[in-house]
C-alpha atoms as a PDB file:
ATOM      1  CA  UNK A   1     -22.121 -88.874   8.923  1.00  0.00           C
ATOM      2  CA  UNK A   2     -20.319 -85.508   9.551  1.00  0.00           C
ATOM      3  CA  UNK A   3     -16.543 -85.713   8.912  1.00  0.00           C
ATOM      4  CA  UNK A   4     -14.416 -84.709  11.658  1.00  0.00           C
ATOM      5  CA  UNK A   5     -12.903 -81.699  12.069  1.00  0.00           C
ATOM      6  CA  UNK A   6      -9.323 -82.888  11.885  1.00  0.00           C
ATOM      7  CA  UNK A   7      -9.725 -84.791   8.228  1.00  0.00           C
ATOM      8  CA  UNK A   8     -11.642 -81.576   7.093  1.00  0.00           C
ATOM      9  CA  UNK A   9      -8.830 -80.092   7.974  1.00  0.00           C
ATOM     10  CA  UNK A  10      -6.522 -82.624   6.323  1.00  0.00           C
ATOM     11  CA  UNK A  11      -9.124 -81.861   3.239  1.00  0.00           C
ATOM     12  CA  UNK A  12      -8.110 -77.995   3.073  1.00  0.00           C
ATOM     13  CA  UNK A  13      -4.315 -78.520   3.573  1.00  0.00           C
ATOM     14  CA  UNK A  14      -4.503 -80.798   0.141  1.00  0.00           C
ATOM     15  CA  UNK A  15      -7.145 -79.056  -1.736  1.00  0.00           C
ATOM     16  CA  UNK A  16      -7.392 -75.577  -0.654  1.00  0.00           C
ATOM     17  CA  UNK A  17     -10.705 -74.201   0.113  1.00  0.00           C
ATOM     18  CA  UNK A  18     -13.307 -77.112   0.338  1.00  0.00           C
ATOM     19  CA  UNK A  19     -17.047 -76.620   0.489  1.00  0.00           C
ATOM     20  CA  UNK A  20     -19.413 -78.748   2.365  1.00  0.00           C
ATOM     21  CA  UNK A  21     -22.595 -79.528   0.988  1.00  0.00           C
ATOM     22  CA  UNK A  22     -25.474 -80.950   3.208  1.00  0.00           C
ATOM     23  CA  UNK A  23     -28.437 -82.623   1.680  1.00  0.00           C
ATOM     24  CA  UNK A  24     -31.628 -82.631   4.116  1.00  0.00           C
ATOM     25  CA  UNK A  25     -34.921 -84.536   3.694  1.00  0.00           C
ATOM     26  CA  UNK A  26     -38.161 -82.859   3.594  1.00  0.00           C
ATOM     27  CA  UNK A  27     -38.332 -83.189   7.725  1.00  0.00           C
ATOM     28  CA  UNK A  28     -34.797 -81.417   7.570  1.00  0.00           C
ATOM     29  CA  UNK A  29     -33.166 -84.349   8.171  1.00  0.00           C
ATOM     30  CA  UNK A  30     -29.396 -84.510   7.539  1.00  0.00           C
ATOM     31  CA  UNK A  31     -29.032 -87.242   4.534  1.00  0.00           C
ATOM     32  CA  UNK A  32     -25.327 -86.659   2.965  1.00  0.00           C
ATOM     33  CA  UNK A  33     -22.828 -85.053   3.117  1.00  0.00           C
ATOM     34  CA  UNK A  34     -20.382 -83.805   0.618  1.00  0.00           C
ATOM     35  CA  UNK A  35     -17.250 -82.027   0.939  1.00  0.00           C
ATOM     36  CA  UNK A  36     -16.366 -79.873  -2.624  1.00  0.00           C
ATOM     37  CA  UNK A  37     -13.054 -78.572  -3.629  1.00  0.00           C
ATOM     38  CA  UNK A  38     -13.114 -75.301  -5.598  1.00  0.00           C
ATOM     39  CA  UNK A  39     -13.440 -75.874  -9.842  1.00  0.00           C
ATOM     40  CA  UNK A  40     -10.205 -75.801 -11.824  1.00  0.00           C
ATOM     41  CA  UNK A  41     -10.223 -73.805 -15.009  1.00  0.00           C
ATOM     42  CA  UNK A  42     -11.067 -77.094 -17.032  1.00  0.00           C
ATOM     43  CA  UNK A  43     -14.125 -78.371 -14.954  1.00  0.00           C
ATOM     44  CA  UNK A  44     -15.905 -74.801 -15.104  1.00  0.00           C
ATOM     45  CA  UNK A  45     -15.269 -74.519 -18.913  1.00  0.00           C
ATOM     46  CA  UNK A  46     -16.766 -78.191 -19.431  1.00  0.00           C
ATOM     47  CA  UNK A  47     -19.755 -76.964 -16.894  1.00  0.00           C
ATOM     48  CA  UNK A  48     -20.322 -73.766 -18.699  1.00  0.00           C
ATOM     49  CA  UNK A  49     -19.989 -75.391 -22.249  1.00  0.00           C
ATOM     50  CA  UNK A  50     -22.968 -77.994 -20.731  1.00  0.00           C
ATOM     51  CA  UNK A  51     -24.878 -75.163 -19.559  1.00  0.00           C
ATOM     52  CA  UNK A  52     -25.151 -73.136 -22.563  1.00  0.00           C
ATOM     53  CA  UNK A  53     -26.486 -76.677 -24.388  1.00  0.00           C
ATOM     54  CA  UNK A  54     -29.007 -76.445 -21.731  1.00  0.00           C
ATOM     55  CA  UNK A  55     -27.883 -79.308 -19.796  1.00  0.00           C
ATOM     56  CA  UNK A  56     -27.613 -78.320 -16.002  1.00  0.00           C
ATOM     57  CA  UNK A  57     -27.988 -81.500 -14.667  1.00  0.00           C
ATOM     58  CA  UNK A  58     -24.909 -82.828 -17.028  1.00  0.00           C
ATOM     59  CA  UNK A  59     -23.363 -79.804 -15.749  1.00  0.00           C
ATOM     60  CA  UNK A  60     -23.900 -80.103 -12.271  1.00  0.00           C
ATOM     61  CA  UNK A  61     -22.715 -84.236 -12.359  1.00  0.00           C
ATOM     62  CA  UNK A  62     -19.843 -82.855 -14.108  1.00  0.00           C
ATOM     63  CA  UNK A  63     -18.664 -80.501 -11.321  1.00  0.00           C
ATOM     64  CA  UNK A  64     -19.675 -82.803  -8.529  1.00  0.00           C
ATOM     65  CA  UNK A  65     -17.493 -85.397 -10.274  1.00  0.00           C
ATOM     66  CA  UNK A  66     -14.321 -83.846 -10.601  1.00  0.00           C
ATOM     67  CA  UNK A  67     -14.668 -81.380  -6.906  1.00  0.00           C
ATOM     68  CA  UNK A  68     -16.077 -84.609  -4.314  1.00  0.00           C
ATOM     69  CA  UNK A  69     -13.124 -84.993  -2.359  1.00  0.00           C
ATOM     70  CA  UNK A  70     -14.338 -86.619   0.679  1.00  0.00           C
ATOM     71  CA  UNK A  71     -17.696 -87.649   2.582  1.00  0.00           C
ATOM     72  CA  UNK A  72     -20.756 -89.857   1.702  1.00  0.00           C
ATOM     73  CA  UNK A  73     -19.751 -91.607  -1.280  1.00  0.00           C
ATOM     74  CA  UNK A  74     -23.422 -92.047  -1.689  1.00  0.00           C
ATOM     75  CA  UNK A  75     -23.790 -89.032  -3.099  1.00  0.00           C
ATOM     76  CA  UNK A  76     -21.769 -89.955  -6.138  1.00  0.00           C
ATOM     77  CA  UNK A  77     -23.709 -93.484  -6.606  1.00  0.00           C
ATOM     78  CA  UNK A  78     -27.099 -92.825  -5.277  1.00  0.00           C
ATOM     79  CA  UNK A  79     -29.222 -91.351  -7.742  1.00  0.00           C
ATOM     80  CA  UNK A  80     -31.665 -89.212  -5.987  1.00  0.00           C
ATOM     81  CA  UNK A  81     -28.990 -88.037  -3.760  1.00  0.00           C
ATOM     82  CA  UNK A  82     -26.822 -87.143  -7.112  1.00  0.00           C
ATOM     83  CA  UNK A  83     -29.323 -85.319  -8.919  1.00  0.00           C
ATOM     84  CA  UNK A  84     -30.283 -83.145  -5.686  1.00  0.00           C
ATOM     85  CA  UNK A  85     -26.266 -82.400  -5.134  1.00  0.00           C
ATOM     86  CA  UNK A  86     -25.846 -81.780  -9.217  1.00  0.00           C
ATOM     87  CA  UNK A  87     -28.297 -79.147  -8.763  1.00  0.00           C
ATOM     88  CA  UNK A  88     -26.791 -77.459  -6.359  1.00  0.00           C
ATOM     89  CA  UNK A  89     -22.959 -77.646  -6.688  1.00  0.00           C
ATOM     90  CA  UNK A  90     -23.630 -75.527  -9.736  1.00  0.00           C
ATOM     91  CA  UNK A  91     -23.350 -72.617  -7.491  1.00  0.00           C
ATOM     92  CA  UNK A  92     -19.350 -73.674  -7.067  1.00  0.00           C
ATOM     93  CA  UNK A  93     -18.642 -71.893 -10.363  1.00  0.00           C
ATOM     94  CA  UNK A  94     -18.308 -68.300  -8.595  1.00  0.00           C
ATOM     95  CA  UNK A  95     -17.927 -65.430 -10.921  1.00  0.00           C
ATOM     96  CA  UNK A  96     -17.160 -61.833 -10.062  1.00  0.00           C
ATOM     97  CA  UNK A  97     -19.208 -59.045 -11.633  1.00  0.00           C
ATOM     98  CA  UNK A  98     -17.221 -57.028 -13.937  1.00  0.00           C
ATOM     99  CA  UNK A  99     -18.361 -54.359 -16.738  1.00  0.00           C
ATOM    100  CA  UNK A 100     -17.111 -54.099 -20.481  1.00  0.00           C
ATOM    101  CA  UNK A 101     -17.214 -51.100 -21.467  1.00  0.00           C
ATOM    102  CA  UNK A 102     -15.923 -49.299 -24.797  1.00  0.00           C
ATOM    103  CA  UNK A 103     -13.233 -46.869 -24.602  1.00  0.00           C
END
């Protein structure tokens, strides 16, 4: 179920930075696994745009859509494995704290 470490590899050298996400069972048992590149400019401005309708699952399915790059293809086609990885890809869309402040 776990990819290798030589086509993770081959994942980074074509996508840049790649996240893995592992969805466990309730026993902690290892289910999926996903491998995430890092959100262009256009998927986190769809994602945000569906967030602020209050759609986080849209949001999430959005992000996983666009970022899956290798692993389980289940995850894309199994629905209670896409709604649990929706929810948490979400956290790919990494902002830095900043402060406006008027001059």
């Amino acid at each position: 179920m776990e990819v290798a470490a030589k086509t993770l590899d081959e994942l980074k050298k074509e996508h840049g930075d790649v996240q893995t996400l592992t969805l466990k069972d309730k026993a902690g048992n290892v289910v999926a696994v996903a491998h995430l590149k890092e959100p262009g400019r256009s998927v986190v401005a769809r994602s945000m745009s569906l967030i602020a309708q209050n759609k986080p699952m849209e949001a999430g399915e959005f992000i996983l859509e666009n970022c899956f790059v290798g692993g389980n293809d289940q995850v894309l086609t199994n629905e209670k494995l896409k709604m649990s990885a929706a929810m948490q890809v979400i956290a790919l869309v990494e902002l830095l704290d900043g402060e406006l402040k008027k001059n």
